[in-house]
N, C-alpha and C. Protein backbone atom coordinates (compact mmCIF):
# COMPACT_ATOMS: atom_id res chain seq x y z
N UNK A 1 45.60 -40.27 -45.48
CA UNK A 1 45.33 -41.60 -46.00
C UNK A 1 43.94 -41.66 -46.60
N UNK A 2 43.84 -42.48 -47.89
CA UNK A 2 42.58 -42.47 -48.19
C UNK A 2 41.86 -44.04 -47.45
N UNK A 3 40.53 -43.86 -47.43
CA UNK A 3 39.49 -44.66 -47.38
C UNK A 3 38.02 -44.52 -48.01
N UNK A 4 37.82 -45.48 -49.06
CA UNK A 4 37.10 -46.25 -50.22
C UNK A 4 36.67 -44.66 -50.68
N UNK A 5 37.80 -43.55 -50.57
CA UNK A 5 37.11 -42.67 -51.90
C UNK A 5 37.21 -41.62 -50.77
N UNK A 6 37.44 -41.71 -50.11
CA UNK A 6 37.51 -40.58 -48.74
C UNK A 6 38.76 -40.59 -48.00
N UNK A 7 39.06 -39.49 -47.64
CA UNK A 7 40.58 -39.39 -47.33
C UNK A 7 40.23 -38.55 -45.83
N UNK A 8 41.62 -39.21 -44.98
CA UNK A 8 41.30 -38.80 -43.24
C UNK A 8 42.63 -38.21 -43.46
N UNK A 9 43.07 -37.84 -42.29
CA UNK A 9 44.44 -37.71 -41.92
C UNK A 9 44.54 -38.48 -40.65
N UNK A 10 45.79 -39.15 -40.11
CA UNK A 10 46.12 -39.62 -39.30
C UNK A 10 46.47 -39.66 -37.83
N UNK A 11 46.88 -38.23 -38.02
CA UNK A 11 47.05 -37.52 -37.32
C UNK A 11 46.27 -36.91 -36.09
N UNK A 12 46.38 -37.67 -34.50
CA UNK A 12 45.12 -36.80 -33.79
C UNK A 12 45.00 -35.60 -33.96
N UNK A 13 43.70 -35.27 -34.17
CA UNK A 13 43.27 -33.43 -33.79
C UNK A 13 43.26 -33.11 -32.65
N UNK A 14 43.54 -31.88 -32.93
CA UNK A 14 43.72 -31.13 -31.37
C UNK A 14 42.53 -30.48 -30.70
N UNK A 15 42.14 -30.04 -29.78
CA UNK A 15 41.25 -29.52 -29.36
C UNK A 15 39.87 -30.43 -29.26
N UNK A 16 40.45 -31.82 -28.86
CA UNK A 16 39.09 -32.60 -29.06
C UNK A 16 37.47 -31.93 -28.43
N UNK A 17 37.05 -32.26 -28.53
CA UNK A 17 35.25 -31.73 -27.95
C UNK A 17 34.69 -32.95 -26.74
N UNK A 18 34.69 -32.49 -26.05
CA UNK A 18 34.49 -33.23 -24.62
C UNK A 18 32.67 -32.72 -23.95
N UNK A 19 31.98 -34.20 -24.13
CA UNK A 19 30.62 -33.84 -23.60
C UNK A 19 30.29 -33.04 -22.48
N UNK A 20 31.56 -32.95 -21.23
CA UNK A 20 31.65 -32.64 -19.56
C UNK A 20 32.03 -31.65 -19.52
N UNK A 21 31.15 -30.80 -18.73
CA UNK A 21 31.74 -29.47 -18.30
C UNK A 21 31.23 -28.40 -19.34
N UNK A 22 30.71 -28.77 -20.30
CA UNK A 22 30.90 -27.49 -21.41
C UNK A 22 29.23 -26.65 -21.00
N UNK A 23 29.43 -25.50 -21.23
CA UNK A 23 28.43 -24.51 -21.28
C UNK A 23 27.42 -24.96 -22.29
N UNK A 24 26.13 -24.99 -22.22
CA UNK A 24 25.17 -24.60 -23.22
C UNK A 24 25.14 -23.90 -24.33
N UNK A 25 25.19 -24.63 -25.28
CA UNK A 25 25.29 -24.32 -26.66
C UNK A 25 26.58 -24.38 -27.44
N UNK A 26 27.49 -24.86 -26.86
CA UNK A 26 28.52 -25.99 -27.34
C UNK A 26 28.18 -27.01 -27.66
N UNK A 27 29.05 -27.56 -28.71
CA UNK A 27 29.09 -29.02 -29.51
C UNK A 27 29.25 -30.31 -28.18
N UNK A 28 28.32 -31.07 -28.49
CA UNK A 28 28.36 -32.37 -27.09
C UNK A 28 28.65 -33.22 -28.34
N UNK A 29 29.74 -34.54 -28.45
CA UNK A 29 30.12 -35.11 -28.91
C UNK A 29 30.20 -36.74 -28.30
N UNK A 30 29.53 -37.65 -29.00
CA UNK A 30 29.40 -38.96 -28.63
C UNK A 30 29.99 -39.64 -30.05
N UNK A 31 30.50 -40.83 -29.66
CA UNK A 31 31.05 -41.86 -30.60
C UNK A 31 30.58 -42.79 -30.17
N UNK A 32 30.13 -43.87 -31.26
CA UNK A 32 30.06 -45.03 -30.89
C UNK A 32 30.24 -46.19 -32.36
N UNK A 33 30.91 -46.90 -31.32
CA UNK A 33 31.32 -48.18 -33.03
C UNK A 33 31.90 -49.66 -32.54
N UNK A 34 31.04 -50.36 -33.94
CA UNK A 34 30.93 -51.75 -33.50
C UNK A 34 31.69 -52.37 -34.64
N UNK A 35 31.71 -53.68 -34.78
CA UNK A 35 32.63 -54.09 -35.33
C UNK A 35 31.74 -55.64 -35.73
N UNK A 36 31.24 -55.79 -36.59
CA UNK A 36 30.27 -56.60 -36.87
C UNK A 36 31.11 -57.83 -37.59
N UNK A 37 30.37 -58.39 -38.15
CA UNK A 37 30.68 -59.99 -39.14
C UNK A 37 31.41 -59.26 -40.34
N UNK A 38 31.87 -59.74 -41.22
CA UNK A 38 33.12 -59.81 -42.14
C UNK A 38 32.21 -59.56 -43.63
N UNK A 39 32.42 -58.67 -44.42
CA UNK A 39 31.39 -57.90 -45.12
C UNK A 39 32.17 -58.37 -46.40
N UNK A 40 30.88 -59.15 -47.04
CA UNK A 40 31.08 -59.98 -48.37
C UNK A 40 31.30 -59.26 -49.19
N UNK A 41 32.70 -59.37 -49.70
CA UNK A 41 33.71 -58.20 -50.82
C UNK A 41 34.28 -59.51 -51.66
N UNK A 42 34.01 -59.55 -52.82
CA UNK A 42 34.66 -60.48 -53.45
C UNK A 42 35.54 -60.46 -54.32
N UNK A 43 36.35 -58.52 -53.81
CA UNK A 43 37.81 -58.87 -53.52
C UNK A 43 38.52 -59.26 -52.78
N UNK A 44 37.82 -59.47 -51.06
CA UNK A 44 38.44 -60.01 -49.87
C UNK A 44 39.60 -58.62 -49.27
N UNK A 45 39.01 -57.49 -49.74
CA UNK A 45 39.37 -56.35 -49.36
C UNK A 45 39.04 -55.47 -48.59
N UNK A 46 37.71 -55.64 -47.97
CA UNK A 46 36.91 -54.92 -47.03
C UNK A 46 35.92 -55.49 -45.96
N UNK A 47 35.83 -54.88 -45.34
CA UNK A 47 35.14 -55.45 -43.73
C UNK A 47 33.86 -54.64 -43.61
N UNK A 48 33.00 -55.12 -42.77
CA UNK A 48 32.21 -54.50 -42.15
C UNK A 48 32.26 -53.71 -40.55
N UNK A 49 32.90 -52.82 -40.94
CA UNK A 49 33.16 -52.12 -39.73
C UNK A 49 32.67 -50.93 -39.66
N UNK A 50 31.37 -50.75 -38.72
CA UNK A 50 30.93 -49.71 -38.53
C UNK A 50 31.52 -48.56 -37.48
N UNK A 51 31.39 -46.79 -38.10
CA UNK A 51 32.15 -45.77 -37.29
C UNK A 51 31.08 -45.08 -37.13
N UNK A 52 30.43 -45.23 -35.56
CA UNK A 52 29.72 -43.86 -35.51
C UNK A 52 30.02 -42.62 -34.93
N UNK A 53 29.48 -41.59 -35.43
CA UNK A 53 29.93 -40.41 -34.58
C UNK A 53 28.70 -39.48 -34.19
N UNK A 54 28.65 -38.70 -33.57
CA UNK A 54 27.28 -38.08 -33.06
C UNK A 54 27.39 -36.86 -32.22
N UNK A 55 26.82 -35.66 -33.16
CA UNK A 55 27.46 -34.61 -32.28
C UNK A 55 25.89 -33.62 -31.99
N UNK A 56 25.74 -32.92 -30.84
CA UNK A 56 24.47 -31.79 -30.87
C UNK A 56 24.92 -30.68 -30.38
N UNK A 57 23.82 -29.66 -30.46
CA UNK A 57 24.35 -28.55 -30.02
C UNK A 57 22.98 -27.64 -30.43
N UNK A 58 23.23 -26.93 -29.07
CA UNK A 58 21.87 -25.84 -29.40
C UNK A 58 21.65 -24.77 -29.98
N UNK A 59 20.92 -24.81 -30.93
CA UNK A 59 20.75 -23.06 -31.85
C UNK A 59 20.23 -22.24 -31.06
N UNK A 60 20.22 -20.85 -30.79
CA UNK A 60 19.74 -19.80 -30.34
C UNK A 60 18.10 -19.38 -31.78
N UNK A 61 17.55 -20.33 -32.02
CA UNK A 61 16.82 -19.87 -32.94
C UNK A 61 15.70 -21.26 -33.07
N UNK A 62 14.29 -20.70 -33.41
CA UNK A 62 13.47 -21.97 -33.79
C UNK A 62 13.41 -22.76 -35.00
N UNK A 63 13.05 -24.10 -34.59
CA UNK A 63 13.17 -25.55 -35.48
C UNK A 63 12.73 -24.68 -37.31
N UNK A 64 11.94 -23.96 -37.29
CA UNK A 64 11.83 -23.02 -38.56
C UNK A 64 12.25 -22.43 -39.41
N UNK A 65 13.42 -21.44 -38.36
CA UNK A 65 14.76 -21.25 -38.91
C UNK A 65 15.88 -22.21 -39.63
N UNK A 66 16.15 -22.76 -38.62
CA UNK A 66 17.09 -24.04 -38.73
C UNK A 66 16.79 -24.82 -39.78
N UNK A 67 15.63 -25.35 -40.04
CA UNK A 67 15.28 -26.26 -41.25
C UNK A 67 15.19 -25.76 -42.01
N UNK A 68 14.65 -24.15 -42.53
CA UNK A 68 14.61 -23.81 -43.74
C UNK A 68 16.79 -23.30 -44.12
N UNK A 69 17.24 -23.44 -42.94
CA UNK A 69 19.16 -23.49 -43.40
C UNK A 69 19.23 -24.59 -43.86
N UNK A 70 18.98 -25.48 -43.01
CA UNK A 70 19.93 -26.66 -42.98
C UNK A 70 19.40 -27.50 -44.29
N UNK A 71 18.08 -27.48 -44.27
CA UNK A 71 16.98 -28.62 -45.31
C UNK A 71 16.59 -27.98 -46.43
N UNK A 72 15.80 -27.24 -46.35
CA UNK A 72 15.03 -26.56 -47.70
C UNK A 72 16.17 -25.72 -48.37
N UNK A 73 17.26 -25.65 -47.90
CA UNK A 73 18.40 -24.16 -48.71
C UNK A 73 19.76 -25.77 -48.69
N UNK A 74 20.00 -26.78 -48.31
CA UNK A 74 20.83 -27.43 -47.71
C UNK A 74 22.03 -27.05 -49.05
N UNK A 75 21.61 -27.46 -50.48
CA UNK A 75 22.37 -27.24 -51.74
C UNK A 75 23.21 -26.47 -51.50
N UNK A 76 22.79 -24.76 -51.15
CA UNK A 76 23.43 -23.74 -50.87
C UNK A 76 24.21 -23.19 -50.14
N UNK A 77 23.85 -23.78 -48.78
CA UNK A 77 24.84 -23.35 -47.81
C UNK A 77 25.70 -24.99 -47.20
N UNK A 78 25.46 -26.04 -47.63
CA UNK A 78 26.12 -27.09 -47.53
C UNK A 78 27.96 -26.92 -47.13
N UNK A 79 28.02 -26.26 -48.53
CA UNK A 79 29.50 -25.92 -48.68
C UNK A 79 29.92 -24.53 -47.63
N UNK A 80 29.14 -23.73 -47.67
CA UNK A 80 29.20 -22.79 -46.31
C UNK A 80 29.53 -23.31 -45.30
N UNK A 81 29.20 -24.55 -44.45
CA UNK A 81 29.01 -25.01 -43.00
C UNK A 81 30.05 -25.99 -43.40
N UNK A 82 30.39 -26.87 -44.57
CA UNK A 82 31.57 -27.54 -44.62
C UNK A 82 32.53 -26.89 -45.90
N UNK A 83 33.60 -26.35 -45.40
CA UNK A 83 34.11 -25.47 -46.53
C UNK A 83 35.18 -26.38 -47.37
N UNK A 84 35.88 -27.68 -46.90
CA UNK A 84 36.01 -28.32 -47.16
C UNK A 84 35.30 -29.28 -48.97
N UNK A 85 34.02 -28.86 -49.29
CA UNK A 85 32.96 -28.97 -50.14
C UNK A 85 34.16 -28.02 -51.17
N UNK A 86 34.57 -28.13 -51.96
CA UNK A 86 34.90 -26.90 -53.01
C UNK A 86 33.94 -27.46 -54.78
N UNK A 87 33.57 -28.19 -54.62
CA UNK A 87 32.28 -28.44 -56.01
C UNK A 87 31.54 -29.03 -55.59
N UNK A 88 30.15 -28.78 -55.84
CA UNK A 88 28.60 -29.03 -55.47
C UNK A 88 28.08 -29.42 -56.81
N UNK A 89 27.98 -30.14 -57.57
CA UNK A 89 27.01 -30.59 -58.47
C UNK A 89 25.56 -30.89 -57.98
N UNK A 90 24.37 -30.37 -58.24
CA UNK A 90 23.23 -30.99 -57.93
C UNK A 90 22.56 -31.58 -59.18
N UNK A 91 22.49 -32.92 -58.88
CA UNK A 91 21.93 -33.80 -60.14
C UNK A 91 20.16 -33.95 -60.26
N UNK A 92 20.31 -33.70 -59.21
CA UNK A 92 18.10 -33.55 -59.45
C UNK A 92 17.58 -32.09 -59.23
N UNK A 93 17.30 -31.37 -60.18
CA UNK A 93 16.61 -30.56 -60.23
C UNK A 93 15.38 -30.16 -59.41
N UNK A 94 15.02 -28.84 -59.09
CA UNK A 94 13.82 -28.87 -58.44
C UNK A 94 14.50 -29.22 -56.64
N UNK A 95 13.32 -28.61 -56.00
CA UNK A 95 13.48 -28.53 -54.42
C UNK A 95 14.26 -30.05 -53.88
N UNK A 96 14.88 -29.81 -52.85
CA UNK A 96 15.39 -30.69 -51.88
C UNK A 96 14.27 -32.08 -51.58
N UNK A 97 14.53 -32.90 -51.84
CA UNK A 97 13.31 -34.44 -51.63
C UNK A 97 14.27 -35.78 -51.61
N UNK A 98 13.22 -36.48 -51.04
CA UNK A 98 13.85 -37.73 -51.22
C UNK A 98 13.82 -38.04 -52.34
N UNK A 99 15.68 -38.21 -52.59
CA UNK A 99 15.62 -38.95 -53.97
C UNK A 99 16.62 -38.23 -54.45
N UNK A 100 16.50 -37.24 -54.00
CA UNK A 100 17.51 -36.12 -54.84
C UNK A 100 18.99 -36.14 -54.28
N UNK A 101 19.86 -36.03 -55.59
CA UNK A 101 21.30 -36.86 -55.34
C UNK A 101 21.99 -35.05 -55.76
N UNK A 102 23.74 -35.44 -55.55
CA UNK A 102 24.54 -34.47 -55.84
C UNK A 102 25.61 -35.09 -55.57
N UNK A 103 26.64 -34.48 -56.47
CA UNK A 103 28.26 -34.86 -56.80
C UNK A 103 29.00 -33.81 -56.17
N UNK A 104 29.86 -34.52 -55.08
CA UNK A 104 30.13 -33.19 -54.64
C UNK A 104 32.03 -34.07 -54.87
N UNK A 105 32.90 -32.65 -54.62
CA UNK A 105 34.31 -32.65 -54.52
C UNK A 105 34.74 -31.72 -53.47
N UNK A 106 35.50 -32.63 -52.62
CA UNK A 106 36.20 -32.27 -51.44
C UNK A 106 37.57 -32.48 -51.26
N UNK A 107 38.48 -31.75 -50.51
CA UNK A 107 39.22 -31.03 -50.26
C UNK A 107 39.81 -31.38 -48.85
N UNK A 108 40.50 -32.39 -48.21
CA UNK A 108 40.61 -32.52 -47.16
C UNK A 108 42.34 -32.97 -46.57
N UNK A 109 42.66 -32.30 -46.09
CA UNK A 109 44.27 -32.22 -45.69
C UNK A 109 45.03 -31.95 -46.53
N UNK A 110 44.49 -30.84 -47.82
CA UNK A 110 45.57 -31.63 -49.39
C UNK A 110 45.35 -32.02 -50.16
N UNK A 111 44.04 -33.18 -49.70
CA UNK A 111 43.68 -34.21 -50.75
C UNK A 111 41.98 -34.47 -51.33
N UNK A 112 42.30 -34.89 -52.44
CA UNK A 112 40.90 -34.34 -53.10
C UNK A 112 40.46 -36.04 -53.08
N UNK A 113 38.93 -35.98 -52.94
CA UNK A 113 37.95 -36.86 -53.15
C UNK A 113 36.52 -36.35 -53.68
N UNK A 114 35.95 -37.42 -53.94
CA UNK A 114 34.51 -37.03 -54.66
C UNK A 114 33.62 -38.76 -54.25
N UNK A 115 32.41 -38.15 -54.47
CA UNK A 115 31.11 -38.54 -54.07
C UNK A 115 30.09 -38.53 -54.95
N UNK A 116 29.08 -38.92 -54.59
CA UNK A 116 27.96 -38.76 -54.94
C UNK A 116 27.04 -39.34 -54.26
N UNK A 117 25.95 -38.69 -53.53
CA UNK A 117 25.41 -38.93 -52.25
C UNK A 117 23.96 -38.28 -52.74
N UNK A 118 22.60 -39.42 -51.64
CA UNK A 118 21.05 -38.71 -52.06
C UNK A 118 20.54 -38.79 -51.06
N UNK A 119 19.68 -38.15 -51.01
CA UNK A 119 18.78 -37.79 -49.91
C UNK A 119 17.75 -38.76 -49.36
N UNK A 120 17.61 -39.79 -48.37
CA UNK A 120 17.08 -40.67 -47.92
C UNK A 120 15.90 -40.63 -47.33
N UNK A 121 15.90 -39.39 -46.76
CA UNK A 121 14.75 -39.10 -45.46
C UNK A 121 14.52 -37.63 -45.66
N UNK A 122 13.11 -36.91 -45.29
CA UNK A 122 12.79 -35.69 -45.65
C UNK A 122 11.83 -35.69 -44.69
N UNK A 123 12.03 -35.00 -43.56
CA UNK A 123 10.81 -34.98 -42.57
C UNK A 123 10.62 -33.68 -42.24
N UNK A 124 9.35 -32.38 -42.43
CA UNK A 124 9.28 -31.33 -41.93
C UNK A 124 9.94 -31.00 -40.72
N UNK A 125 10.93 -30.24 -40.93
CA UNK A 125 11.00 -29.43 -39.54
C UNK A 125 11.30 -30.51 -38.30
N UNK A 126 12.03 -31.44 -39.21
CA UNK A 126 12.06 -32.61 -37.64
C UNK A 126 13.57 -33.16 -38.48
N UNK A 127 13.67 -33.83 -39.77
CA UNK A 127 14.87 -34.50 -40.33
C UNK A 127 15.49 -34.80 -41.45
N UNK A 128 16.73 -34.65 -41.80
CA UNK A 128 17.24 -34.81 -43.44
C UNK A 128 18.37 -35.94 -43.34
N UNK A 129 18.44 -36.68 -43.91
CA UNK A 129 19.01 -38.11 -44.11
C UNK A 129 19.89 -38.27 -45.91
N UNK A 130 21.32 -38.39 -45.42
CA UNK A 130 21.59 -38.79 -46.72
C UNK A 130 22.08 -40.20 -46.84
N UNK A 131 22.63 -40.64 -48.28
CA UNK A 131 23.43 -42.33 -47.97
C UNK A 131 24.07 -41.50 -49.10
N UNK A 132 25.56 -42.55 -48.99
CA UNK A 132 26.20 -41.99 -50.58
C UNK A 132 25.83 -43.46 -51.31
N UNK A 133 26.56 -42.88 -52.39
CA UNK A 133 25.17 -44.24 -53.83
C UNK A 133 26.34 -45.55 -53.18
N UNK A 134 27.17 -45.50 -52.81
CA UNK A 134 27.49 -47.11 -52.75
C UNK A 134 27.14 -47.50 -50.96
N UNK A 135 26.14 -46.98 -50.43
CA UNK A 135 26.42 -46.83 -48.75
C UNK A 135 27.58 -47.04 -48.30
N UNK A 136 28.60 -46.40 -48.57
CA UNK A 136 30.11 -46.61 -47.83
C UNK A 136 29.63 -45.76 -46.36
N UNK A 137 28.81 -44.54 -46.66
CA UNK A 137 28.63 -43.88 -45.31
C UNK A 137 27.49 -43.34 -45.75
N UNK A 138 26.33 -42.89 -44.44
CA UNK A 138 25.31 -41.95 -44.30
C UNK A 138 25.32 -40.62 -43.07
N UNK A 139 24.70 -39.88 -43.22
CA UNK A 139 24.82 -38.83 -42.46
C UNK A 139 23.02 -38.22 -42.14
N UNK A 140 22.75 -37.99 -40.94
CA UNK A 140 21.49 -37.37 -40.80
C UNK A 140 21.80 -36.36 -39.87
N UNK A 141 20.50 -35.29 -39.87
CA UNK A 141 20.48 -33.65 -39.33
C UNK A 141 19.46 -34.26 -38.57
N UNK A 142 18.83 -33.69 -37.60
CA UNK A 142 18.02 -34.10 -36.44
C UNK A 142 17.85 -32.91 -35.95
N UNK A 143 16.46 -32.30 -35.65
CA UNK A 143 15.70 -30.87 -35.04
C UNK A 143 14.83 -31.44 -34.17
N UNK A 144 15.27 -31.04 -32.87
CA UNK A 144 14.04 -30.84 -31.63
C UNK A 144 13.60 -29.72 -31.18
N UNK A 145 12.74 -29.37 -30.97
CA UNK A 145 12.22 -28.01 -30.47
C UNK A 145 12.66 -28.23 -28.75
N UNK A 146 13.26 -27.06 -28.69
CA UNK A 146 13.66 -26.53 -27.33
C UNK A 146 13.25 -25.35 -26.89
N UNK A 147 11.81 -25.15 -26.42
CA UNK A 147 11.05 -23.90 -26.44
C UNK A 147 11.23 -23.39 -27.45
N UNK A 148 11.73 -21.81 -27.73
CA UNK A 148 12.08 -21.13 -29.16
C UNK A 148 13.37 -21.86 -29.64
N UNK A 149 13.60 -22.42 -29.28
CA UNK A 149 15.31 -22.68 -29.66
C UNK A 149 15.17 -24.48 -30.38
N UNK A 150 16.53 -24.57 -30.82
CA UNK A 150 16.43 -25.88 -31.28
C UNK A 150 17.69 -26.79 -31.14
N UNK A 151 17.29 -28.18 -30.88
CA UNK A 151 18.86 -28.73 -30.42
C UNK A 151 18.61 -29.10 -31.86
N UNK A 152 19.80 -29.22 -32.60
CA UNK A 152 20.79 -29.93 -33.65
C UNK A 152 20.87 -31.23 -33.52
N UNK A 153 21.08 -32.25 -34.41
CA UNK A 153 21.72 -33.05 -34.02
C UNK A 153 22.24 -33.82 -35.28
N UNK A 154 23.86 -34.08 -35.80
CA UNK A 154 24.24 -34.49 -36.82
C UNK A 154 25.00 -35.52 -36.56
N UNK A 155 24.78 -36.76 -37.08
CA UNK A 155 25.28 -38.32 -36.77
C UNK A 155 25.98 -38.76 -38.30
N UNK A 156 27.03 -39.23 -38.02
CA UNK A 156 27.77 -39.56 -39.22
C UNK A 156 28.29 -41.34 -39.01
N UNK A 157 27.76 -42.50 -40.31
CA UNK A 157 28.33 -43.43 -40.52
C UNK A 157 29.08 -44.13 -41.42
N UNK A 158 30.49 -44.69 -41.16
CA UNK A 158 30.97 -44.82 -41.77
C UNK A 158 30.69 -46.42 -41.92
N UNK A 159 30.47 -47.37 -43.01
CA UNK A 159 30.01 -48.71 -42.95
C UNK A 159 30.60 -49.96 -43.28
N UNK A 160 32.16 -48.93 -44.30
CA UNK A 160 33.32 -50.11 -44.53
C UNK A 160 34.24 -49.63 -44.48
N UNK A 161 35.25 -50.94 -44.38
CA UNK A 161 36.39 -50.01 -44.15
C UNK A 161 37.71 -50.73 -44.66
N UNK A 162 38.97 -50.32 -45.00
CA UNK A 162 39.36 -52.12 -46.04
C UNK A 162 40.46 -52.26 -44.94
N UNK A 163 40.64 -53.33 -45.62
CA UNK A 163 41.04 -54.14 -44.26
C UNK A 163 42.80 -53.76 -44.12
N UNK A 164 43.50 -52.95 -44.68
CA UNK A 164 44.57 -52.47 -44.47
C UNK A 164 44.42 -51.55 -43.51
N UNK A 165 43.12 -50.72 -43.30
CA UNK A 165 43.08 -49.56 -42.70
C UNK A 165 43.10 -50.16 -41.23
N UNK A 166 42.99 -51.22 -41.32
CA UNK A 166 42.05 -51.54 -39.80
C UNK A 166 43.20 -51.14 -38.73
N UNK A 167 44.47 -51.11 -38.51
CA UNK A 167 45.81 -50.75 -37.83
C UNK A 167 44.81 -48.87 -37.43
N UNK A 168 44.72 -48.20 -38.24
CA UNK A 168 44.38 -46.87 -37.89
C UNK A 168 42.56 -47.08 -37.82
N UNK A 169 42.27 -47.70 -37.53
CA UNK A 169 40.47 -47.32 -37.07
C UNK A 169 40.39 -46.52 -35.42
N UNK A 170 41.08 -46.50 -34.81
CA UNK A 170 40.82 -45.91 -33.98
C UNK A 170 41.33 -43.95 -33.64
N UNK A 171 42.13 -44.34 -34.13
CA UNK A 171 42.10 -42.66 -35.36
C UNK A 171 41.26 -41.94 -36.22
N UNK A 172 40.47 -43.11 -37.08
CA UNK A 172 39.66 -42.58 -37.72
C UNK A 172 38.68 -42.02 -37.02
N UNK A 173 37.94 -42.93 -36.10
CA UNK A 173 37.34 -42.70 -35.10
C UNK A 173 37.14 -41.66 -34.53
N UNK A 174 38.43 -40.77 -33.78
CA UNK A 174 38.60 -39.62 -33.84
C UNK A 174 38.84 -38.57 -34.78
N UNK A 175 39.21 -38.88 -35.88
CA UNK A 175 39.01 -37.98 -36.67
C UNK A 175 37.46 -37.60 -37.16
N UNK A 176 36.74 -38.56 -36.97
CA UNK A 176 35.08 -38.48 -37.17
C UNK A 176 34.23 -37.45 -36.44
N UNK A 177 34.61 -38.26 -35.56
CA UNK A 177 34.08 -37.35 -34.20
C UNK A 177 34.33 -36.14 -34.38
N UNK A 178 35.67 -35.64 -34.49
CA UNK A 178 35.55 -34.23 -34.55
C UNK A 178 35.44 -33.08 -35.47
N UNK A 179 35.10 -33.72 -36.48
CA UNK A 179 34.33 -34.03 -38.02
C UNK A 179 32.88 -33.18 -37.81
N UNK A 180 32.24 -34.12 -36.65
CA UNK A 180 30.74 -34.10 -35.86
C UNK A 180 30.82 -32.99 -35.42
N UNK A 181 32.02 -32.80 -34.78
CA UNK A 181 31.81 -31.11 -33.51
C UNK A 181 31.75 -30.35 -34.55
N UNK A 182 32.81 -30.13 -35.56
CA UNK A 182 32.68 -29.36 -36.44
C UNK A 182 31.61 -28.68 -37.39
N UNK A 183 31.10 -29.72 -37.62
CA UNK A 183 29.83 -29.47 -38.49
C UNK A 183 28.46 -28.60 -37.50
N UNK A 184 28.19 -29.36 -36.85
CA UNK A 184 27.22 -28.70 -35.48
C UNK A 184 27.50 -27.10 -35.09
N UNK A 185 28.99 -26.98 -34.74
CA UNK A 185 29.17 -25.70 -34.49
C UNK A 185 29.03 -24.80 -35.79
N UNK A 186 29.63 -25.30 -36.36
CA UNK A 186 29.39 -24.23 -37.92
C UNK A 186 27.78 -23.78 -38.63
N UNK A 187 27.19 -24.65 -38.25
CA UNK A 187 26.05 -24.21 -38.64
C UNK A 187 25.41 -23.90 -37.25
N UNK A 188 25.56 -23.53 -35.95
CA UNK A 188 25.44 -22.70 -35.16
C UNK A 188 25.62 -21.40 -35.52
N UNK A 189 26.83 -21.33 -35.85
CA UNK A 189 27.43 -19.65 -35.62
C UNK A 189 26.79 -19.03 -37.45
N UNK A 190 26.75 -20.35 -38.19
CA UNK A 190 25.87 -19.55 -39.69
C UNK A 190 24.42 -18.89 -39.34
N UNK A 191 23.13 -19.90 -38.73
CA UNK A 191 22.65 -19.75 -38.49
C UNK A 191 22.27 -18.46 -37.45
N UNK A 192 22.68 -18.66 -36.67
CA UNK A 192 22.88 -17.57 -35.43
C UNK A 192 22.86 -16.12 -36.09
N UNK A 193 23.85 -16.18 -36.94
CA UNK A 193 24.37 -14.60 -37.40
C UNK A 193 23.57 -14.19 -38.91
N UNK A 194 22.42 -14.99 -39.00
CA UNK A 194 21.61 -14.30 -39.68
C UNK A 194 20.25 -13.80 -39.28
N UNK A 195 20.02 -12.47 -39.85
CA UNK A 195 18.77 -11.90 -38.99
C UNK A 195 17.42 -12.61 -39.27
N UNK A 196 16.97 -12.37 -37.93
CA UNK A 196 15.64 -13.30 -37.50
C UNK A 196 14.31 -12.54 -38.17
N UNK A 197 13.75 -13.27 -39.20
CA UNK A 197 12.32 -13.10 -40.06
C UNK A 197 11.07 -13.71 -38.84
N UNK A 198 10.36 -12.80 -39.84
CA UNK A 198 9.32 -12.92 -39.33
C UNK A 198 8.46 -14.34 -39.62
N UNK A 199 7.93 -14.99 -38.33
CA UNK A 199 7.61 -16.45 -38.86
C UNK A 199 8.80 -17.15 -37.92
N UNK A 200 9.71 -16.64 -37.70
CA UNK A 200 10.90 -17.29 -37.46
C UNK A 200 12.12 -18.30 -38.43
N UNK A 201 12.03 -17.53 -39.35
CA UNK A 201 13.06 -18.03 -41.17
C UNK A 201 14.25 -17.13 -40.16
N UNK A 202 14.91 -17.37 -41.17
CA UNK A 202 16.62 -16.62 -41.46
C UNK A 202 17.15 -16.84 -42.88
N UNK A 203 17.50 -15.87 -43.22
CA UNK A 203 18.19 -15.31 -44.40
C UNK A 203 18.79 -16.24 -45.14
N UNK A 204 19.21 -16.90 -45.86
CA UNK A 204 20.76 -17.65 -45.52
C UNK A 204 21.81 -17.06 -46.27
């Protein structure tokens, strides 16, 4: 099913990601979502219904590493960690900054959607923040130093939602969430499996 340009499937996933019990350095997965006042559409087609999702997970590697993957290279290996990505347009030239946008096309159950999303927030070695150009949703990366190591942390919002969908929001919900595990772990095991520079970089 699509939503405002983005397409879910309906269908629960399997293998959900459960915060309890799991070993260190597994995906910890939190949701949370509210359901606010009635979001002025003057087609009378959409709501304000916020979906959060929130996933972490610890790298075997320092905040150094990790940010020069995830932030300073993000263009490049974006589509690596979500393979789902099959076209990357980057519309601002020059290094990763606030401000800097990209068109991307995705690939999800089948079904194709597209975007265009910019970079909100740029914090050394601490955070990267996007919105897409109509804020339908934002997404931020989050780095804490954990001695040499670094927790992750990638939060995804979704901010409308039309009001046919509203029967499946709690699906979506889960489909988000494990959206979250996904992403976290993948750029675990990218990161991870590239050799450790001096300084503490990695390859990408």
């Amino acid at each position: 099913m699509e939503l405002g340009g983005m397409r879910y499937a309906i269908i629960p996933p399997l293998n959900r990601v459960s915060d309890k019990g799991q070993p260190e350095g597994w995906a910890r997965v939190r949701t949370d979502s509210t359901t606010g006042a009635r979001w002025t559409d003057p087609t009378n087609r959409g709501s304000l219904t916020v979906v959060k999702a929130r996933a972490d997970i610890l790298i075997l590697r320092p905040p150094e590493a990790v940010y020069d993957f995830v932030a300073r290279d993000f263009f490049v290996n974006y589509p690596r960690w979500s393979p789902e990505v099959r076209r990357l347009d980057v519309l601002t030239p020059g290094p990763v900054r606030v401000g800097s946008r990209a068109h991307q096309v995705r690939i999800d159950q089948g079904r194709q959607s597209e975007s265009i999303f910019r970079v909100t927030a740029l914090e050394e070695l601490a955070r990267l923040e996007f919105a897409e150009s109509t804020d339908l949703f934002r997404t931020s990366y989050r780095l804490d130093p954990v001695d040499d190591q670094t927790r992750l942390t990638f939060a995804f919002e979704l901010n409308r939602m039309e009001f046919f969908m509203r029967p499946f929001e709690k699906l979506i919900r889960v489909a988000i969430q494990d959206g979250a595990g996904r992403v976290v772990r993948n750029i675990k095991g990218l990161v991870e499996r590239q050799p450790a520079q001096p300084g503490g970089a990695a390859n990408a």
